[in-house]
PDB file of N, CA and C in Angstrom:
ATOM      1  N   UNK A   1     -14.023  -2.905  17.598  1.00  0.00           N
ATOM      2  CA  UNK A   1     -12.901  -3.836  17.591  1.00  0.00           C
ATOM      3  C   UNK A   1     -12.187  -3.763  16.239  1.00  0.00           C
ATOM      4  N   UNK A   2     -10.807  -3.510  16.013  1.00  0.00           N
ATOM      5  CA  UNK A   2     -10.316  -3.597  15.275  1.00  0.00           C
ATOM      6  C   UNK A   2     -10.212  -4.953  14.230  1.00  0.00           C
ATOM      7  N   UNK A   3     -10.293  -5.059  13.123  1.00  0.00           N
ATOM      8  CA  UNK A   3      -9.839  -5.748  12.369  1.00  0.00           C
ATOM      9  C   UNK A   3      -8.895  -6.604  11.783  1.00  0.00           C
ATOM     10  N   UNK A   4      -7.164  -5.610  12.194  1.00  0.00           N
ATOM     11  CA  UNK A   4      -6.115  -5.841  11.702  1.00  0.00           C
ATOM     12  C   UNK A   4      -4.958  -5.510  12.821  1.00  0.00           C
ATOM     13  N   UNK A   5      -4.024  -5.729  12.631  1.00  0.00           N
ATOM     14  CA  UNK A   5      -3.313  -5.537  13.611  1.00  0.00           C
ATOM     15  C   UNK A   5      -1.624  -4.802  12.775  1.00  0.00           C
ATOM     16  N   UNK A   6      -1.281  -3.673  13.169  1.00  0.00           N
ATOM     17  CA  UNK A   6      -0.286  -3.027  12.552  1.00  0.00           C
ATOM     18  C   UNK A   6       1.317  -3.442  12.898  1.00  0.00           C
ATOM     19  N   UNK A   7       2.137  -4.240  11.783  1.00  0.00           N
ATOM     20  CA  UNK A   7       3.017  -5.069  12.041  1.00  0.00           C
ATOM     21  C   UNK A   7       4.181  -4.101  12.481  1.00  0.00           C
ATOM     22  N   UNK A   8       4.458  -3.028  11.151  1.00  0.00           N
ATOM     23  CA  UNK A   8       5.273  -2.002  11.152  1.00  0.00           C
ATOM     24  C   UNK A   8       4.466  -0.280  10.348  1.00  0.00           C
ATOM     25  N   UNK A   9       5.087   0.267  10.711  1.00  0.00           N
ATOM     26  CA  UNK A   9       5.058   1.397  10.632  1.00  0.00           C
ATOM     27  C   UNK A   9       5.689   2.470  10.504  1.00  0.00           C
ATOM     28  N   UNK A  10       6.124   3.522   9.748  1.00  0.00           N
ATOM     29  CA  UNK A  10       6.841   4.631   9.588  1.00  0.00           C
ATOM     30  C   UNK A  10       5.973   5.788   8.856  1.00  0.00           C
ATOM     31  N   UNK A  11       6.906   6.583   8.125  1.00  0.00           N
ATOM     32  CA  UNK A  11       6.690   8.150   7.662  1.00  0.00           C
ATOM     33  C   UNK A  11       5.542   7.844   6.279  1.00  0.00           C
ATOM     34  N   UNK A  12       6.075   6.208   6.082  1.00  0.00           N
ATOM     35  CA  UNK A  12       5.653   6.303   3.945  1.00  0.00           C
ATOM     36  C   UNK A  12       4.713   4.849   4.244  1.00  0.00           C
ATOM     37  N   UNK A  13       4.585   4.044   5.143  1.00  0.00           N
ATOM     38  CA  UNK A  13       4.067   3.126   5.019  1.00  0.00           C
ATOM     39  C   UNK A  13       3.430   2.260   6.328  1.00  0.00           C
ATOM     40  N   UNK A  14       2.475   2.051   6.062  1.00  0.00           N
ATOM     41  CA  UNK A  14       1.447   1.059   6.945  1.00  0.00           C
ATOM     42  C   UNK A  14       1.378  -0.504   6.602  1.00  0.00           C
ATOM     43  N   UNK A  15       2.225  -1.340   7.413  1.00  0.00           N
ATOM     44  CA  UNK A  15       2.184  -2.861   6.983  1.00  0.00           C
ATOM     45  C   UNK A  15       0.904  -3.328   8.367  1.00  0.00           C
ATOM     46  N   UNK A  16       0.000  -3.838   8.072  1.00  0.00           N
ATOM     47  CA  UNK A  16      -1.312  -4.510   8.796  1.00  0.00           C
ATOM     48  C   UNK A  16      -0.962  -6.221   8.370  1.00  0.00           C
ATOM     49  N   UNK A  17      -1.355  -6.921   9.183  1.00  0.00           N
ATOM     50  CA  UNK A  17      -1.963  -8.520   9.064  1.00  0.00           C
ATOM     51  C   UNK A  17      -3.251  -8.489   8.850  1.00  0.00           C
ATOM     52  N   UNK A  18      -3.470  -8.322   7.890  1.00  0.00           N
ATOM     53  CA  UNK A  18      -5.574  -8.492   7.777  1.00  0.00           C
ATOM     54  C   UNK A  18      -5.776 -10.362   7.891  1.00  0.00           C
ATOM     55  N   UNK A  19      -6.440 -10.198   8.860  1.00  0.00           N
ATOM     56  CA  UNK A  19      -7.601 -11.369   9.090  1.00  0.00           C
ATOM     57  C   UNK A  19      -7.959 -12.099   7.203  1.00  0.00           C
ATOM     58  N   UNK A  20      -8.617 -13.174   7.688  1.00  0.00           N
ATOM     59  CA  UNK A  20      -9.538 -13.728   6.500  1.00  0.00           C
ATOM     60  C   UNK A  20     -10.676 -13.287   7.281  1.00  0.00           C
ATOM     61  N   UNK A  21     -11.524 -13.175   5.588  1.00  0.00           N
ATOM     62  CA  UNK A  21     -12.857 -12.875   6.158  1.00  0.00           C
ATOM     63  C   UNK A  21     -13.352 -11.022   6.132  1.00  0.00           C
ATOM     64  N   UNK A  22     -12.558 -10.369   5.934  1.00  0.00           N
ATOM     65  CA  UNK A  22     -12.540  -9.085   6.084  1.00  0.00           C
ATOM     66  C   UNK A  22     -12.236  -8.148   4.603  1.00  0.00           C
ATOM     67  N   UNK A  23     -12.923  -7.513   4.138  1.00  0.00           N
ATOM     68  CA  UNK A  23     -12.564  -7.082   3.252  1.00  0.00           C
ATOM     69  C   UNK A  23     -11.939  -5.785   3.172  1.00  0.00           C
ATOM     70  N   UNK A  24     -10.971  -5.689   1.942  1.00  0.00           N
ATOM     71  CA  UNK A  24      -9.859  -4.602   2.032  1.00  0.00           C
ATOM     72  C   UNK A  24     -10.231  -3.488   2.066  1.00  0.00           C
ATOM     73  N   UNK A  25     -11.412  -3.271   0.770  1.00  0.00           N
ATOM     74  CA  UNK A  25     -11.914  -1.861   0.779  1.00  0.00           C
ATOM     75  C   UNK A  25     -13.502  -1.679  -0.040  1.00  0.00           C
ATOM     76  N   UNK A  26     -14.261  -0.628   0.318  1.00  0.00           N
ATOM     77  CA  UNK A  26     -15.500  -1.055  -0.124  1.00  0.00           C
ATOM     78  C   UNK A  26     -15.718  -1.712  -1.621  1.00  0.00           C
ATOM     79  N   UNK A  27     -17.136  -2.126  -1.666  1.00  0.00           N
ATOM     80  CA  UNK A  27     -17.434  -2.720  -3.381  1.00  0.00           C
ATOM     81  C   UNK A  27     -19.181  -2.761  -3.264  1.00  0.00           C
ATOM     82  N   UNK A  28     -19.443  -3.274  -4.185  1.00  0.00           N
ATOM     83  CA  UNK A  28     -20.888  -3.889  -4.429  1.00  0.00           C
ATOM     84  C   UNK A  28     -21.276  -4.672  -3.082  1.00  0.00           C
ATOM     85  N   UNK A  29     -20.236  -5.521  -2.504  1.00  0.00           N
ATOM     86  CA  UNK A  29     -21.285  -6.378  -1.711  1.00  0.00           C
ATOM     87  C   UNK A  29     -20.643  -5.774  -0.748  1.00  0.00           C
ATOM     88  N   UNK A  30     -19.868  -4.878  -0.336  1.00  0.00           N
ATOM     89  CA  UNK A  30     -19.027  -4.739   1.130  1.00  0.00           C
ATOM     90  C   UNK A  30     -18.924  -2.893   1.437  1.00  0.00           C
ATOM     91  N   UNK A  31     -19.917  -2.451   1.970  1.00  0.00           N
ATOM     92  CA  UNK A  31     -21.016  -1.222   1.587  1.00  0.00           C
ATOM     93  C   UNK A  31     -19.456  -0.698   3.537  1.00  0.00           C
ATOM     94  N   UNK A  32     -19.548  -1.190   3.623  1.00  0.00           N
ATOM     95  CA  UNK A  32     -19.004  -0.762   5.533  1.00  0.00           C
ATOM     96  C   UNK A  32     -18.417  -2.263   6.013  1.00  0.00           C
ATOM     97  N   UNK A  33     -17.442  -1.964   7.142  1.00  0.00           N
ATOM     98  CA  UNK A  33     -16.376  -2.449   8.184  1.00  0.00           C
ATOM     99  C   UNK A  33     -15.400  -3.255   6.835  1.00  0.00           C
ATOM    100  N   UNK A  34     -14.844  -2.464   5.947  1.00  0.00           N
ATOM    101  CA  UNK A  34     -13.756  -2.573   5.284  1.00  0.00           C
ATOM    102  C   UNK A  34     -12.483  -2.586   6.077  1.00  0.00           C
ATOM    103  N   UNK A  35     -11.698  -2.843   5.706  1.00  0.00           N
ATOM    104  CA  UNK A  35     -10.308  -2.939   6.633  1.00  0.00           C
ATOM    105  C   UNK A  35      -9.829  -1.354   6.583  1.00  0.00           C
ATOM    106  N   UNK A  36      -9.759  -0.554   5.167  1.00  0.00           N
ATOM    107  CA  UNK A  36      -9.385   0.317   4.800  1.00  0.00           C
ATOM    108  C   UNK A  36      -9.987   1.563   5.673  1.00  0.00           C
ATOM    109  N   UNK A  37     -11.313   0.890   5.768  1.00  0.00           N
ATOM    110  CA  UNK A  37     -12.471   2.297   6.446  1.00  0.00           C
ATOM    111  C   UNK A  37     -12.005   1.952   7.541  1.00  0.00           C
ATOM    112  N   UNK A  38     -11.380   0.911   8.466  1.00  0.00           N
ATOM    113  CA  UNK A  38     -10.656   1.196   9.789  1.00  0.00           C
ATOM    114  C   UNK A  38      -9.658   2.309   9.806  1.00  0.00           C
ATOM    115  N   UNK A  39      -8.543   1.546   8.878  1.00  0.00           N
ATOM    116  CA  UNK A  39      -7.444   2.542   8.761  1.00  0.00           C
ATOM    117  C   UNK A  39      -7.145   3.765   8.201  1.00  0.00           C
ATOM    118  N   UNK A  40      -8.659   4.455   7.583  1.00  0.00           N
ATOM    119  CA  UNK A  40      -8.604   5.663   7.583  1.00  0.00           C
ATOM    120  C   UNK A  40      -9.215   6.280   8.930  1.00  0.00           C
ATOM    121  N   UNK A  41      -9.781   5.413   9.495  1.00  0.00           N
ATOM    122  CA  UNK A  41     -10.072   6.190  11.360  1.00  0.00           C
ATOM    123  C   UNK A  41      -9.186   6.997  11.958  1.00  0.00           C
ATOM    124  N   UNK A  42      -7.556   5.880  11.817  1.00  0.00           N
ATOM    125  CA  UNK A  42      -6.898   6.168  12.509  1.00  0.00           C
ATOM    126  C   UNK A  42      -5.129   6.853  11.455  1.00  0.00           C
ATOM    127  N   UNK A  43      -5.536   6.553  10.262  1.00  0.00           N
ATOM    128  CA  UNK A  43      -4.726   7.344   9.403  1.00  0.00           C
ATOM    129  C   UNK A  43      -5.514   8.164   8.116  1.00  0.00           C
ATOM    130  N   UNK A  44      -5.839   9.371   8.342  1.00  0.00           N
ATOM    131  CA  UNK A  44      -6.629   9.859   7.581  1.00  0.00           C
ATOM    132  C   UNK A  44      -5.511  10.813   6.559  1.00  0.00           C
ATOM    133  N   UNK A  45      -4.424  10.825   6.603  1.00  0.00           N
ATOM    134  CA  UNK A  45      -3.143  10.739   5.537  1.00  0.00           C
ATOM    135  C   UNK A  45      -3.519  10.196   4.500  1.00  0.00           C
ATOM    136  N   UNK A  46      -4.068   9.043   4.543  1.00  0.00           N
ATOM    137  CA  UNK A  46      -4.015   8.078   2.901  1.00  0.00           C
ATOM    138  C   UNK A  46      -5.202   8.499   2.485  1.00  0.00           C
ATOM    139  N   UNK A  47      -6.343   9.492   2.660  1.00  0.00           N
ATOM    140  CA  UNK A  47      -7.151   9.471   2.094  1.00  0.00           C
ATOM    141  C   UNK A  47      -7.166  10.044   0.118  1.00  0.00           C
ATOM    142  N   UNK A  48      -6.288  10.968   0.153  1.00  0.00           N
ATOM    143  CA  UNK A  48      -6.012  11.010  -1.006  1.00  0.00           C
ATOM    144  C   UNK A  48      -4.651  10.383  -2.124  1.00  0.00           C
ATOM    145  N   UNK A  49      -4.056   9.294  -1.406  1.00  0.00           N
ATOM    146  CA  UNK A  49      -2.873   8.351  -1.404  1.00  0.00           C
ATOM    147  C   UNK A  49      -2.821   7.110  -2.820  1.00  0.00           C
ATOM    148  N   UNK A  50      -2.979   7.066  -4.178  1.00  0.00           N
ATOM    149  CA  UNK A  50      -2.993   5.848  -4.960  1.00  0.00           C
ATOM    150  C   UNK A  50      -3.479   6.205  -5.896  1.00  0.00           C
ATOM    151  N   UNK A  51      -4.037   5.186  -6.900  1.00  0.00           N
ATOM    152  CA  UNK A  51      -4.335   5.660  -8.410  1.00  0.00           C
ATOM    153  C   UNK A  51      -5.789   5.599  -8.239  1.00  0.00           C
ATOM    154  N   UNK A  52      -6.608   5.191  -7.216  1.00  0.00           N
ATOM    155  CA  UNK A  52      -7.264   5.212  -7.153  1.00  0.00           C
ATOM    156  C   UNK A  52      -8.394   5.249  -5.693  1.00  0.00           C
ATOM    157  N   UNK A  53      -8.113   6.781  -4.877  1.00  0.00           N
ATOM    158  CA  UNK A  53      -7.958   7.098  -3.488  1.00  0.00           C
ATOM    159  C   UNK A  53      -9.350   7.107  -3.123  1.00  0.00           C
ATOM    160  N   UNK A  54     -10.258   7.024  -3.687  1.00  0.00           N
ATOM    161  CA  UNK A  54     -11.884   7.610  -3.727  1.00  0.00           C
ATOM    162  C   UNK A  54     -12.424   5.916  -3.153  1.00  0.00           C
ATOM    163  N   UNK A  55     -11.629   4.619  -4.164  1.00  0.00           N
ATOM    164  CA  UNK A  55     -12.164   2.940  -3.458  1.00  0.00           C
ATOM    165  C   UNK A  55     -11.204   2.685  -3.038  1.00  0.00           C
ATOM    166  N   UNK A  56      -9.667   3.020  -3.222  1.00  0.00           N
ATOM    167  CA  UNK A  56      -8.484   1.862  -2.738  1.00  0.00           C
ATOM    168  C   UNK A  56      -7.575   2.796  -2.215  1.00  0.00           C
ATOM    169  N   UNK A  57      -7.586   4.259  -0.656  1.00  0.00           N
ATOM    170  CA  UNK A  57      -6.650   5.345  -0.371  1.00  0.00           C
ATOM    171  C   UNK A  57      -5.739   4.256   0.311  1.00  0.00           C
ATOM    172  N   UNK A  58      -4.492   4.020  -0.654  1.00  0.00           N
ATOM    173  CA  UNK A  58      -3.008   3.998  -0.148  1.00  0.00           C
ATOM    174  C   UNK A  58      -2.758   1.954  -0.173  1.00  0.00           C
ATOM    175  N   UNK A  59      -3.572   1.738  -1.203  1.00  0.00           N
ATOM    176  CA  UNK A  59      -3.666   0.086  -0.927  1.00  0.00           C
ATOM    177  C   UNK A  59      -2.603  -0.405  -2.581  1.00  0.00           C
ATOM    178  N   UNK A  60      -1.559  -0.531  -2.132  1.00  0.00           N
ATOM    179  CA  UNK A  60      -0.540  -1.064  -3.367  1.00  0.00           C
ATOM    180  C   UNK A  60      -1.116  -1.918  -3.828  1.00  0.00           C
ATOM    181  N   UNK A  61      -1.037  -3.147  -3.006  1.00  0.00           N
ATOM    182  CA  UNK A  61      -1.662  -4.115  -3.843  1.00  0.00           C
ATOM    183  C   UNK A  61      -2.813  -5.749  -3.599  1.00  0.00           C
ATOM    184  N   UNK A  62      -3.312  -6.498  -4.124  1.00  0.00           N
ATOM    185  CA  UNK A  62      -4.568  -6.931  -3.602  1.00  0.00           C
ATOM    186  C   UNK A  62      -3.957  -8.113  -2.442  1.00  0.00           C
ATOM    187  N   UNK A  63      -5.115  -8.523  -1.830  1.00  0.00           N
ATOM    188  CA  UNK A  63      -5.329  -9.245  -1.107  1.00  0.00           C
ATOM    189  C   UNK A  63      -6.575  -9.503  -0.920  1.00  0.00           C
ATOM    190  N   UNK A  64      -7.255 -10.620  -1.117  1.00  0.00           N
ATOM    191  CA  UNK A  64      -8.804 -10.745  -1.400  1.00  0.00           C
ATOM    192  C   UNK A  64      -9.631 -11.115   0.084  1.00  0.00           C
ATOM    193  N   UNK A  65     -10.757 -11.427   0.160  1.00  0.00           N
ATOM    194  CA  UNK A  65     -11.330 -11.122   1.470  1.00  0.00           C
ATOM    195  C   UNK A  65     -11.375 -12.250   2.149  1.00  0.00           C
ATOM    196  N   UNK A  66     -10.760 -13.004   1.467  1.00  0.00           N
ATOM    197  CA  UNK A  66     -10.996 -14.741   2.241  1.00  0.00           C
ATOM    198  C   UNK A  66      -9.370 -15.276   2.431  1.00  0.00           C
ATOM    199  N   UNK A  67      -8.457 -14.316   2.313  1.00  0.00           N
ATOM    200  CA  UNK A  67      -7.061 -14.546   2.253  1.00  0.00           C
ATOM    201  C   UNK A  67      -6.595 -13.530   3.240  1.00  0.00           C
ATOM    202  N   UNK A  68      -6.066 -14.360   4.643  1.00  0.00           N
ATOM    203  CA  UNK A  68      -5.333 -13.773   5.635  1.00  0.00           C
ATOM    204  C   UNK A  68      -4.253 -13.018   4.977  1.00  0.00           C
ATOM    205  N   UNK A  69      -3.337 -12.307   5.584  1.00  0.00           N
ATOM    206  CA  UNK A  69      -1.585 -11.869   4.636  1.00  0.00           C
ATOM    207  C   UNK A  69      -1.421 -10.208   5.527  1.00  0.00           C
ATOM    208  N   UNK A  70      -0.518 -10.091   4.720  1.00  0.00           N
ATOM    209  CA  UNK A  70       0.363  -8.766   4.992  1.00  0.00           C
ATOM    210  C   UNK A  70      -0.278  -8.523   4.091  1.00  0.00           C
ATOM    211  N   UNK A  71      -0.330  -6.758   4.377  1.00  0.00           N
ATOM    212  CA  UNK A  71      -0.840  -5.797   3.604  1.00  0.00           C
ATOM    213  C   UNK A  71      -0.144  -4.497   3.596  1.00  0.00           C
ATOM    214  N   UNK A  72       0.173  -3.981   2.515  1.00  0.00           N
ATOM    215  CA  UNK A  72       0.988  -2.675   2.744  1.00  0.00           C
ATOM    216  C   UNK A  72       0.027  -1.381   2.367  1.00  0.00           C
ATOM    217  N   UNK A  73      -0.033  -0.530   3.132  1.00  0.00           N
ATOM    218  CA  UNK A  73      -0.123   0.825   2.489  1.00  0.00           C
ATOM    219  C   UNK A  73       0.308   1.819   2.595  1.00  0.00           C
ATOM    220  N   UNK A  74       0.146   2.337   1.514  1.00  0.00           N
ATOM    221  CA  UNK A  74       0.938   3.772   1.342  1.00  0.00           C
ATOM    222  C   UNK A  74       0.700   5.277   1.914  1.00  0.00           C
ATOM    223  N   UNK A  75       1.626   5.913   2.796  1.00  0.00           N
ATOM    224  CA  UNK A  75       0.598   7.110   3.227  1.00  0.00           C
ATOM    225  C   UNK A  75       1.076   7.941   2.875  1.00  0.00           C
ATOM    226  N   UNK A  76       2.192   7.625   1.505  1.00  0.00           N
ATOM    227  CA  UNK A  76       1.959   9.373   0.453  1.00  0.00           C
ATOM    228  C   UNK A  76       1.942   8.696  -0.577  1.00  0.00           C
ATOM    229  N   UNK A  77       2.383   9.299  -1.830  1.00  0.00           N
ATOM    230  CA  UNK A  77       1.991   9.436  -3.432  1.00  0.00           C
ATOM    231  C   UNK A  77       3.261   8.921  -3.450  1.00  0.00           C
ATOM    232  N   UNK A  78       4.490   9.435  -3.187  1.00  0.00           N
ATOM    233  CA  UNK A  78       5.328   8.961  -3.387  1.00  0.00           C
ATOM    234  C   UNK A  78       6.129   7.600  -3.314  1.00  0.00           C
ATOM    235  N   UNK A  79       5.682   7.111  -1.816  1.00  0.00           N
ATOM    236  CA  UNK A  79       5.852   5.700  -1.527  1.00  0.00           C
ATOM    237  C   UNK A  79       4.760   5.296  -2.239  1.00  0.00           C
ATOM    238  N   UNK A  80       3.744   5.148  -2.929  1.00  0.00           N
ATOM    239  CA  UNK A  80       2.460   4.782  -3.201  1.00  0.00           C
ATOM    240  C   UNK A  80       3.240   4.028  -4.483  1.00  0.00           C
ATOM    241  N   UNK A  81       3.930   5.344  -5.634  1.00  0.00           N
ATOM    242  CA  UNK A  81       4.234   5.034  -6.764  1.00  0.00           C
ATOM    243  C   UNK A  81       5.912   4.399  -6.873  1.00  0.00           C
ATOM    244  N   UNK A  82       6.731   4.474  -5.441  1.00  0.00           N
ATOM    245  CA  UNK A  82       7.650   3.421  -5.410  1.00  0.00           C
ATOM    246  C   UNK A  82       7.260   2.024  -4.954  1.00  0.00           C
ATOM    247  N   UNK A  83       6.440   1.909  -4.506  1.00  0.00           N
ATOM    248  CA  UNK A  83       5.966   0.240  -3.949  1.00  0.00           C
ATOM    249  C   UNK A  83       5.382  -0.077  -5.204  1.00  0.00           C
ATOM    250  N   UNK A  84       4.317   0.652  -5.884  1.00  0.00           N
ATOM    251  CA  UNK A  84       3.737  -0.009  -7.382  1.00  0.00           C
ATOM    252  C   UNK A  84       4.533  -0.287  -8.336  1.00  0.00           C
ATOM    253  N   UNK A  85       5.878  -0.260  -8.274  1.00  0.00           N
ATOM    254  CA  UNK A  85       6.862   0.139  -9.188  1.00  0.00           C
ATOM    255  C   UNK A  85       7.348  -1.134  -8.343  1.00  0.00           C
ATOM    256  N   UNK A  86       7.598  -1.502  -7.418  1.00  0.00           N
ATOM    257  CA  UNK A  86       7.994  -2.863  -6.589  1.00  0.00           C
ATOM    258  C   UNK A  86       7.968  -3.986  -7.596  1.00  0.00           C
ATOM    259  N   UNK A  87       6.193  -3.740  -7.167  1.00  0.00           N
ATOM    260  CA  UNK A  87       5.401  -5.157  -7.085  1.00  0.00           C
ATOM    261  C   UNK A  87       5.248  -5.314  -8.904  1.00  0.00           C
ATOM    262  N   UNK A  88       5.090  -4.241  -9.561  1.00  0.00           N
ATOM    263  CA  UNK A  88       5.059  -4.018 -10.682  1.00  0.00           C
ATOM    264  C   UNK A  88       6.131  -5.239 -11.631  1.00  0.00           C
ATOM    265  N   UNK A  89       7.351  -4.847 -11.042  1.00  0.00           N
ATOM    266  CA  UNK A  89       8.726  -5.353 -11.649  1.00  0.00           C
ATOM    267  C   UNK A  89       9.058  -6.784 -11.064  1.00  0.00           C
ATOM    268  N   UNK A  90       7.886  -7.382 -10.491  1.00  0.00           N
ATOM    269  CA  UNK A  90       8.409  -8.389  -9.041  1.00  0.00           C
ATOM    270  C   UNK A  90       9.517  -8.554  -8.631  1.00  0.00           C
ATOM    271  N   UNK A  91       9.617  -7.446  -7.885  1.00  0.00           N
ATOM    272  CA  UNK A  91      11.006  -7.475  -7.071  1.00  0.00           C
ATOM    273  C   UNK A  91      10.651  -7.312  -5.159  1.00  0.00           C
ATOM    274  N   UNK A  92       9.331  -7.611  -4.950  1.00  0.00           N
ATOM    275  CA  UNK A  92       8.686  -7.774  -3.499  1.00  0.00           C
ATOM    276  C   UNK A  92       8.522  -9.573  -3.797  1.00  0.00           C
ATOM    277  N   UNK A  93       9.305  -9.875  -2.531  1.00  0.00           N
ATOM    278  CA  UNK A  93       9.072 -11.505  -2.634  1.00  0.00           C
ATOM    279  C   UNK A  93       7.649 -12.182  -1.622  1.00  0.00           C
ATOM    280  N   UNK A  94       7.052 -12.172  -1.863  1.00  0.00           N
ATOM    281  CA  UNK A  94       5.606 -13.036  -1.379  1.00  0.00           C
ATOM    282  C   UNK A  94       6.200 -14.023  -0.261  1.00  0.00           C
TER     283      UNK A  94
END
């Protein structure tokens, strides 16, 4: 059963609704059923996607595991480092 549900979609980006309760991507306490390890099932594009593709492939920016929301990710380098450059400058309105 899926996790998240995919709002929009195109060439550069994956917008999901993640649940509360679910975490974004592995850590110390969250070893498997990451949101991320879903959406590399079914987009294995982002695996090498962000500054840091090995814990966080194509995840701009946070959303913690007890906080429902939109989630964006990136499924190249390029949109990766124009959305960080977004949220960076706050010019993405919450």
């Amino acid at each position: 059963m899926s996790h998240y549900s995919i709002i929009f979609e195109n060439k550069d980006v994956i917008v999901v609704n993640k649940p509360a309760g679910i975490s974004v991507h592995p850590d110390k306490n969250h070893q498997s059923g990451t949101l991320i390890q879903e959406i590399l099932k079914t987009h294995p594009e982002i695996k090498n996607v962000g500054d840091e593709p090995k814990i966080r492939p194509g995840v701009v920016h946070r959303l913690d595991k007890d906080t429902s929301g939109v989630l964006i990710i990136a499924k190249n380098q390029p949109a990766f480092e124009y959305l960080k450059k977004q949220f960076q400058e706050r010019k993405v309105k919450k």
